[in-house]
PDB file of N, CA and C in Angstrom:
ATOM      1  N   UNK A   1     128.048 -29.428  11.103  1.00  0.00           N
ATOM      2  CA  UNK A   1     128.224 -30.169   9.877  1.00  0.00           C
ATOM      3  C   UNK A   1     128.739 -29.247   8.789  1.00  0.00           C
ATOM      4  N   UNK A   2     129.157 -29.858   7.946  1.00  0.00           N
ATOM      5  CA  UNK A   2     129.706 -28.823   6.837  1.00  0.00           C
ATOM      6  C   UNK A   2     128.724 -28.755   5.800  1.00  0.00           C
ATOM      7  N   UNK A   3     128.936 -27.988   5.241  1.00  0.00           N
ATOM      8  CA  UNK A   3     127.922 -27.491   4.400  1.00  0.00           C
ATOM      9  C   UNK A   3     127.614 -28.328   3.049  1.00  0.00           C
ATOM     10  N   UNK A   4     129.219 -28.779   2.757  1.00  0.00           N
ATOM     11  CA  UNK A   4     129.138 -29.915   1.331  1.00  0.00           C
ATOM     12  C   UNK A   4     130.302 -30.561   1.413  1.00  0.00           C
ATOM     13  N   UNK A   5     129.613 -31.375   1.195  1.00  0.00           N
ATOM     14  CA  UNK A   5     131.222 -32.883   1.320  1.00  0.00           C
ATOM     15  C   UNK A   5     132.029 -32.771   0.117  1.00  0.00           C
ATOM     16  N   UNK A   6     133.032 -33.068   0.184  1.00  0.00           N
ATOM     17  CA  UNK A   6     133.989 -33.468  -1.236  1.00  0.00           C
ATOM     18  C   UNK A   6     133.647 -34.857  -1.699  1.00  0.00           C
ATOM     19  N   UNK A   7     133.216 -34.865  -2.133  1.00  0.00           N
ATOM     20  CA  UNK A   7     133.261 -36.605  -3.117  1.00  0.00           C
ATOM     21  C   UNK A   7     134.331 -37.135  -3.894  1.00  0.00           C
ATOM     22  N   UNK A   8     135.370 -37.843  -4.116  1.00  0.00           N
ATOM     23  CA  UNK A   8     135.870 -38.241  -5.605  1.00  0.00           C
ATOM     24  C   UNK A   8     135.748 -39.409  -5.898  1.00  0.00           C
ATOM     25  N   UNK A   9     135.130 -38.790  -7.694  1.00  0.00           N
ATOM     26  CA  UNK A   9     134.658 -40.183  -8.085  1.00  0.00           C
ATOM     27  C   UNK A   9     135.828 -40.875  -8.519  1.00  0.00           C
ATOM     28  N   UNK A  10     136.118 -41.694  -8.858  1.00  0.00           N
ATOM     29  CA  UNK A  10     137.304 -43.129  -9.293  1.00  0.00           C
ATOM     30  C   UNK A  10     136.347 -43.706 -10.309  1.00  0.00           C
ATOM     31  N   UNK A  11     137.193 -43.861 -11.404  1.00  0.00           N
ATOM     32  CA  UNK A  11     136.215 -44.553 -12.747  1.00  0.00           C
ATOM     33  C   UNK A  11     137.499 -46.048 -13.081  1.00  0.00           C
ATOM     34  N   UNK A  12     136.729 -47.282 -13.128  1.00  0.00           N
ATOM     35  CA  UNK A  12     137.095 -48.176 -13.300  1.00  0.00           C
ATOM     36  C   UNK A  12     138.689 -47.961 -13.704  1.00  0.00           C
ATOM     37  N   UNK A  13     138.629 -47.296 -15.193  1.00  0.00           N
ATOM     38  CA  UNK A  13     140.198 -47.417 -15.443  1.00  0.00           C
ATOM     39  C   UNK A  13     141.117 -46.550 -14.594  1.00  0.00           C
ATOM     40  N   UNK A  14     140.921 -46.283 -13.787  1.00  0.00           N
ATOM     41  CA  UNK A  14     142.020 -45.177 -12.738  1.00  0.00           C
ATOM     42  C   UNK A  14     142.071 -46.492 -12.214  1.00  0.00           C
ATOM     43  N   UNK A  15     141.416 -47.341 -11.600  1.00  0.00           N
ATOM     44  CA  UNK A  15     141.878 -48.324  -9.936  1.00  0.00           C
ATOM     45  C   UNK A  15     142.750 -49.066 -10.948  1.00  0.00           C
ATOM     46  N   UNK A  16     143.082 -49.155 -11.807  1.00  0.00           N
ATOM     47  CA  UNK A  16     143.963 -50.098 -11.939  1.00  0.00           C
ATOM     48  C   UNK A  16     144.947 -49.696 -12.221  1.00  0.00           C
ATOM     49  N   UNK A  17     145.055 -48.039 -12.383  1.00  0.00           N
ATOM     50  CA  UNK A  17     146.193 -47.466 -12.641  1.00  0.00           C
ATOM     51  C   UNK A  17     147.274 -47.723 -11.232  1.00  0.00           C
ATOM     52  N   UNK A  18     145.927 -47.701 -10.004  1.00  0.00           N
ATOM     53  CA  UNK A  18     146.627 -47.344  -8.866  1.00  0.00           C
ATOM     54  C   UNK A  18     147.208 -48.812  -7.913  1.00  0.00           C
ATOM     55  N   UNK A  19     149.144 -48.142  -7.917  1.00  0.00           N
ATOM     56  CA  UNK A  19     149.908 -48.710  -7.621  1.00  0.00           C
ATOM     57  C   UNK A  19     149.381 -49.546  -5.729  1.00  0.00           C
ATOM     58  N   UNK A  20     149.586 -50.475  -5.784  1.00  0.00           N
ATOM     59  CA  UNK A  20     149.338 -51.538  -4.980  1.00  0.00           C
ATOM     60  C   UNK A  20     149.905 -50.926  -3.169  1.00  0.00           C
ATOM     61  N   UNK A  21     149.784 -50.783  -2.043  1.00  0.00           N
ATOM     62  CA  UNK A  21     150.448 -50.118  -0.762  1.00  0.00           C
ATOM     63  C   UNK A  21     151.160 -51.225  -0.395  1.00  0.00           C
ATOM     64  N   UNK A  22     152.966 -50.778  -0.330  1.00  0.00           N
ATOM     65  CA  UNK A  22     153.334 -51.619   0.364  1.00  0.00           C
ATOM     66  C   UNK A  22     153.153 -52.438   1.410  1.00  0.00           C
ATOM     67  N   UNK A  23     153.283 -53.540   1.712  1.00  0.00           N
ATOM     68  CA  UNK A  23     152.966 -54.177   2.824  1.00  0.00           C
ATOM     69  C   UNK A  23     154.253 -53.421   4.204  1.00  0.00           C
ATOM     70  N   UNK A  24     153.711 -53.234   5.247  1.00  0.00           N
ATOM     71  CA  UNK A  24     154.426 -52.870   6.296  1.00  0.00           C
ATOM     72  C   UNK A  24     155.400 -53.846   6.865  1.00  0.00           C
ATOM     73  N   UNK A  25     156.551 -53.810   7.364  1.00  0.00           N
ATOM     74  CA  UNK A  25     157.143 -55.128   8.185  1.00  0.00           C
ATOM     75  C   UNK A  25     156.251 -55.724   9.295  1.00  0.00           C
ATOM     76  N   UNK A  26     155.966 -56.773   9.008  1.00  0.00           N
ATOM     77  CA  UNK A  26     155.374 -57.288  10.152  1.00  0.00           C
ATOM     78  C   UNK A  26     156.231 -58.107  11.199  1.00  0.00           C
ATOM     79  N   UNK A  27     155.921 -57.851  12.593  1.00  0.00           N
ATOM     80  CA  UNK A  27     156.404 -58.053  14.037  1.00  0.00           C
ATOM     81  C   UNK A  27     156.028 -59.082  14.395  1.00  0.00           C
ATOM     82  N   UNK A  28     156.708 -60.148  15.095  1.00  0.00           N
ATOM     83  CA  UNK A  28     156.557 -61.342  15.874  1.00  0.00           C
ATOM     84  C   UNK A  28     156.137 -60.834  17.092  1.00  0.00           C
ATOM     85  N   UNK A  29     154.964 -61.821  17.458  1.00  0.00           N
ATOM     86  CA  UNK A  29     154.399 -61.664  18.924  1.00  0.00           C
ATOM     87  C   UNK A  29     155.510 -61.036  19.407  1.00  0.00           C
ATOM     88  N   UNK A  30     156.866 -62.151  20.143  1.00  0.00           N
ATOM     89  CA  UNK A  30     158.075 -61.715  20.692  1.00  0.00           C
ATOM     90  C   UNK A  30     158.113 -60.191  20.475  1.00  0.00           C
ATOM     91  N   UNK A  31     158.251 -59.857  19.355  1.00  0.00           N
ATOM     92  CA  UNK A  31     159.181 -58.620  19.313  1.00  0.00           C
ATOM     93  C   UNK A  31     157.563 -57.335  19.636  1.00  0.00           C
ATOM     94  N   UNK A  32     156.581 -57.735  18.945  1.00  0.00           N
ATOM     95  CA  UNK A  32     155.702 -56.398  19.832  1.00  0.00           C
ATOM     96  C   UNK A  32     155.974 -56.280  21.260  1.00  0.00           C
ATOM     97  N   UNK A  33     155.434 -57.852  22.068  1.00  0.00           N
ATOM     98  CA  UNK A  33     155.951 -57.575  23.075  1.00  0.00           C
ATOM     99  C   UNK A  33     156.577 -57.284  23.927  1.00  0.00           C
ATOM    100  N   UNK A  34     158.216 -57.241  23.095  1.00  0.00           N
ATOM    101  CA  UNK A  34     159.277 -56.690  23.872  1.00  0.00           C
ATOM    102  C   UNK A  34     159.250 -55.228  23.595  1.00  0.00           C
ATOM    103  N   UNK A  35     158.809 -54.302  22.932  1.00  0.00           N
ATOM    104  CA  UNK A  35     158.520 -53.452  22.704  1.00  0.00           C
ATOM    105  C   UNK A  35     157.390 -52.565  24.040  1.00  0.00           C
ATOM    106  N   UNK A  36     156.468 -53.020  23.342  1.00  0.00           N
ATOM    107  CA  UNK A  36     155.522 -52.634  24.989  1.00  0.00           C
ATOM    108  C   UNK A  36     155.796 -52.927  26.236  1.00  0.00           C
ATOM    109  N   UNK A  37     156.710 -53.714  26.352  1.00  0.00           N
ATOM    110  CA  UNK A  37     157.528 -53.734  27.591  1.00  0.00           C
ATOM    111  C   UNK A  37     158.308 -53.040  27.582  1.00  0.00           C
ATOM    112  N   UNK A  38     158.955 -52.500  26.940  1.00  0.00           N
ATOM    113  CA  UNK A  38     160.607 -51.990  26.961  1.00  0.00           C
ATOM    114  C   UNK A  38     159.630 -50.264  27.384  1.00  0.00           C
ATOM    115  N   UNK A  39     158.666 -49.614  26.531  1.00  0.00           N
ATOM    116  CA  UNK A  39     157.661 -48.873  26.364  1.00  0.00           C
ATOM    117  C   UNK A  39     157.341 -48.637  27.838  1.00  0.00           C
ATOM    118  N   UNK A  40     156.897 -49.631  28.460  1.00  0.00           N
ATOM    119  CA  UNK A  40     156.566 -49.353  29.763  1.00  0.00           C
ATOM    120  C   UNK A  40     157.073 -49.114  31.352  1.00  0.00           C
ATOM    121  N   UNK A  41     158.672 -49.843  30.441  1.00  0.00           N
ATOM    122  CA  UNK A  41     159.511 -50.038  31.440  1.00  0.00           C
ATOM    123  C   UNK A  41     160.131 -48.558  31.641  1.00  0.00           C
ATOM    124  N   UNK A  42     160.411 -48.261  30.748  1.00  0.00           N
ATOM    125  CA  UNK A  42     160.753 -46.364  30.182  1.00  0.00           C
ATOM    126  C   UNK A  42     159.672 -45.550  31.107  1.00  0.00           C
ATOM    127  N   UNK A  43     158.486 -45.690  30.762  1.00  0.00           N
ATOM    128  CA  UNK A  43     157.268 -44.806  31.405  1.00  0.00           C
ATOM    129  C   UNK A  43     157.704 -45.033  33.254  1.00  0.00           C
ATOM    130  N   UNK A  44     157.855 -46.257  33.639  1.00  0.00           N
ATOM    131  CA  UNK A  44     157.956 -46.231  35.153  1.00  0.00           C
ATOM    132  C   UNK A  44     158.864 -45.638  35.691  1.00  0.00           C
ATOM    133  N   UNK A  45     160.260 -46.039  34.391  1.00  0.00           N
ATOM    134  CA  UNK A  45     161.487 -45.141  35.381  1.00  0.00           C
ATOM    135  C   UNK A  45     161.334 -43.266  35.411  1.00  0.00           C
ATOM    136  N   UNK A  46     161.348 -43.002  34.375  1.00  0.00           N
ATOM    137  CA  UNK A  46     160.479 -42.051  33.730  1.00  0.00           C
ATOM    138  C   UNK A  46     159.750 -41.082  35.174  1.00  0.00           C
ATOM    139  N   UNK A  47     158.935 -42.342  35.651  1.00  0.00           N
ATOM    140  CA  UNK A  47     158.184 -41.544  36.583  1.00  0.00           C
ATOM    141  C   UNK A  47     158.661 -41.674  38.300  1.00  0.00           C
ATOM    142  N   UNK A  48     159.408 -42.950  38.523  1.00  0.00           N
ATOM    143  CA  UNK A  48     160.383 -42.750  39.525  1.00  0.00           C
ATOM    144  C   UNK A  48     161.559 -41.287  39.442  1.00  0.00           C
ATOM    145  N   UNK A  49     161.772 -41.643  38.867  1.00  0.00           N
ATOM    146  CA  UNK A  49     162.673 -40.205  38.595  1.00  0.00           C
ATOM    147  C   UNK A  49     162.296 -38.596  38.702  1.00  0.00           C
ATOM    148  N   UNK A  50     161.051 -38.816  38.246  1.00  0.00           N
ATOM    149  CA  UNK A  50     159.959 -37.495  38.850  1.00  0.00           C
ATOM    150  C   UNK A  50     160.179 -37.017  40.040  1.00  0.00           C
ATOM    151  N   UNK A  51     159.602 -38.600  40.451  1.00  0.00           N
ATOM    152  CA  UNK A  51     159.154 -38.103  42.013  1.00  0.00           C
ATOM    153  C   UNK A  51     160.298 -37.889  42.333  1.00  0.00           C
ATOM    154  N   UNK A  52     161.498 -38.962  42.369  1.00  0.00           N
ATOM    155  CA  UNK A  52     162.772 -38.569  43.523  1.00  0.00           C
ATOM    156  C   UNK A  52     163.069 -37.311  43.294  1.00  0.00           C
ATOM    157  N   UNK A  53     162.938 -36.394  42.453  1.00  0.00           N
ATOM    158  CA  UNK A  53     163.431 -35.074  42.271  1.00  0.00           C
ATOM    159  C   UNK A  53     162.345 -34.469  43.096  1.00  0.00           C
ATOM    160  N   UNK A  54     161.110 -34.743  43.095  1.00  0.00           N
ATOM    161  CA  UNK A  54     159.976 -33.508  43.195  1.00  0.00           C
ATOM    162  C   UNK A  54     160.189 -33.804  44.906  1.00  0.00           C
ATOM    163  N   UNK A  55     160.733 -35.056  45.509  1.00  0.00           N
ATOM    164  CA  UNK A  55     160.875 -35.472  47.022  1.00  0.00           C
ATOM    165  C   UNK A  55     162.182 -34.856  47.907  1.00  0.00           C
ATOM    166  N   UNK A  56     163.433 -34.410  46.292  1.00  0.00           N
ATOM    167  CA  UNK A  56     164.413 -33.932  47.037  1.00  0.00           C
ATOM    168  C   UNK A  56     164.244 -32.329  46.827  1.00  0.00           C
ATOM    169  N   UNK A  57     163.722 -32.133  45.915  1.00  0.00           N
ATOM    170  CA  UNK A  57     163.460 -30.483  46.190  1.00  0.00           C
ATOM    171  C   UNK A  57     162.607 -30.459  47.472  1.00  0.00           C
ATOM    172  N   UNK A  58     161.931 -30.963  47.742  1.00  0.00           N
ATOM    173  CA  UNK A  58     160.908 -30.932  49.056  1.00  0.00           C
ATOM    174  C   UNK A  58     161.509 -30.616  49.823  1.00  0.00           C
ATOM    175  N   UNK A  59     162.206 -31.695  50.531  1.00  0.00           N
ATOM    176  CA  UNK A  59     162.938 -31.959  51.294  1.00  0.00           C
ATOM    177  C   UNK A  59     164.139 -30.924  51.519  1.00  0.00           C
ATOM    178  N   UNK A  60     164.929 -30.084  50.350  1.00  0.00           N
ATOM    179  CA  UNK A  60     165.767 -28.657  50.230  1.00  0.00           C
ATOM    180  C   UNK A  60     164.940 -27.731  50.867  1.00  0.00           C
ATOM    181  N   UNK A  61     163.795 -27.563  50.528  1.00  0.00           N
ATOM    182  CA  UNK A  61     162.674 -26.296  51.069  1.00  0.00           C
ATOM    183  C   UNK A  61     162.684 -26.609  52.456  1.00  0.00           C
ATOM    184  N   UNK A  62     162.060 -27.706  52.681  1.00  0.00           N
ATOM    185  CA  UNK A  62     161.891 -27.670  54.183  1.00  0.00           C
ATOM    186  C   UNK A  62     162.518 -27.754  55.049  1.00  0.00           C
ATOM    187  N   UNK A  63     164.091 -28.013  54.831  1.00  0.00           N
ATOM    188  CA  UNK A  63     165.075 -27.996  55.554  1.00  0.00           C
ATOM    189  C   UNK A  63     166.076 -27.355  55.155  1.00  0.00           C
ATOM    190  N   UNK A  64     165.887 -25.801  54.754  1.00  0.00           N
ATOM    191  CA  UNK A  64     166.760 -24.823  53.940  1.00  0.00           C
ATOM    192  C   UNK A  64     167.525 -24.382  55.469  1.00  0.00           C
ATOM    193  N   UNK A  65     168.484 -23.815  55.365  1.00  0.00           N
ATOM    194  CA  UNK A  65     169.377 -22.914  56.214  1.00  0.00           C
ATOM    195  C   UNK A  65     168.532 -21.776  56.331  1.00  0.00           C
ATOM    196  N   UNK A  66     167.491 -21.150  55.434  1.00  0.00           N
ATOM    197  CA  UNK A  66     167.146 -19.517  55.737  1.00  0.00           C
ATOM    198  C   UNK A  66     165.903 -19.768  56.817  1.00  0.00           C
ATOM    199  N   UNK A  67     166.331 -18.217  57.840  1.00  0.00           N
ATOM    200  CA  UNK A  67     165.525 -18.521  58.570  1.00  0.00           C
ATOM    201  C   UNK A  67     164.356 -18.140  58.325  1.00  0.00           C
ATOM    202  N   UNK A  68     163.216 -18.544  59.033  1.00  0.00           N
ATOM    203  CA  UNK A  68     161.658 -18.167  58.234  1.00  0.00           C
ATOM    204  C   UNK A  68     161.307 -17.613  59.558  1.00  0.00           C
ATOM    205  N   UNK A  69     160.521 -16.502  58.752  1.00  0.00           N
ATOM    206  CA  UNK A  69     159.716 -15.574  59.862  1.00  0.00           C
ATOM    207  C   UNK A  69     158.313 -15.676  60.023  1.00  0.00           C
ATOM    208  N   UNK A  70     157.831 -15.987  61.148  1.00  0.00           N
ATOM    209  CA  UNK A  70     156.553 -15.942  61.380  1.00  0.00           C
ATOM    210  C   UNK A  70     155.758 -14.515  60.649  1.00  0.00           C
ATOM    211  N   UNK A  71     155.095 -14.788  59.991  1.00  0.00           N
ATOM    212  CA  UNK A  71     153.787 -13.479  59.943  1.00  0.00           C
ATOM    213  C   UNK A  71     152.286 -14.152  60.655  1.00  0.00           C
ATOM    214  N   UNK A  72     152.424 -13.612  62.052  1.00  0.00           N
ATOM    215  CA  UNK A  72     151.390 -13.769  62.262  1.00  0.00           C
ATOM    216  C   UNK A  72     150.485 -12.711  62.613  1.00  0.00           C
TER     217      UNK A  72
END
């Protein structure tokens, strides 16, 4: 815990000094949802694309031209 909090006090005539927070654009169902879709659709290819790389490097290693020597 900390040792002492910051407090600030606000005295009646300050809150009214203080300017109002814009309102944000607000989103139609539609459009969040095409969003978190579009969001997710990104993440899958995203991760197809991983693998096919991490499957064709594999696949280079284990079927390289150099020959491998037993240490046994």
């Amino acid at each position: 815990m900390t040792a002492k909090a910051k407090i600030k006090v606000i005295k009646k005539s300050e809150i009214k000094n203080i300017e109002p927070v814009q309102d944000v654009e607000k989103k139609t169902k539609q459009q969040a949802a095409r969003e978190v879709v579009s969001t997710v659709s990104n993440w899958v290819n995203e991760f197809k694309d991983r693998r096919r790389e991490e499957t064709k490097q594999a696949f280079e290693n284990l079927f390289s031209n150099k020959p491998q020597t037993n240490s046994v």
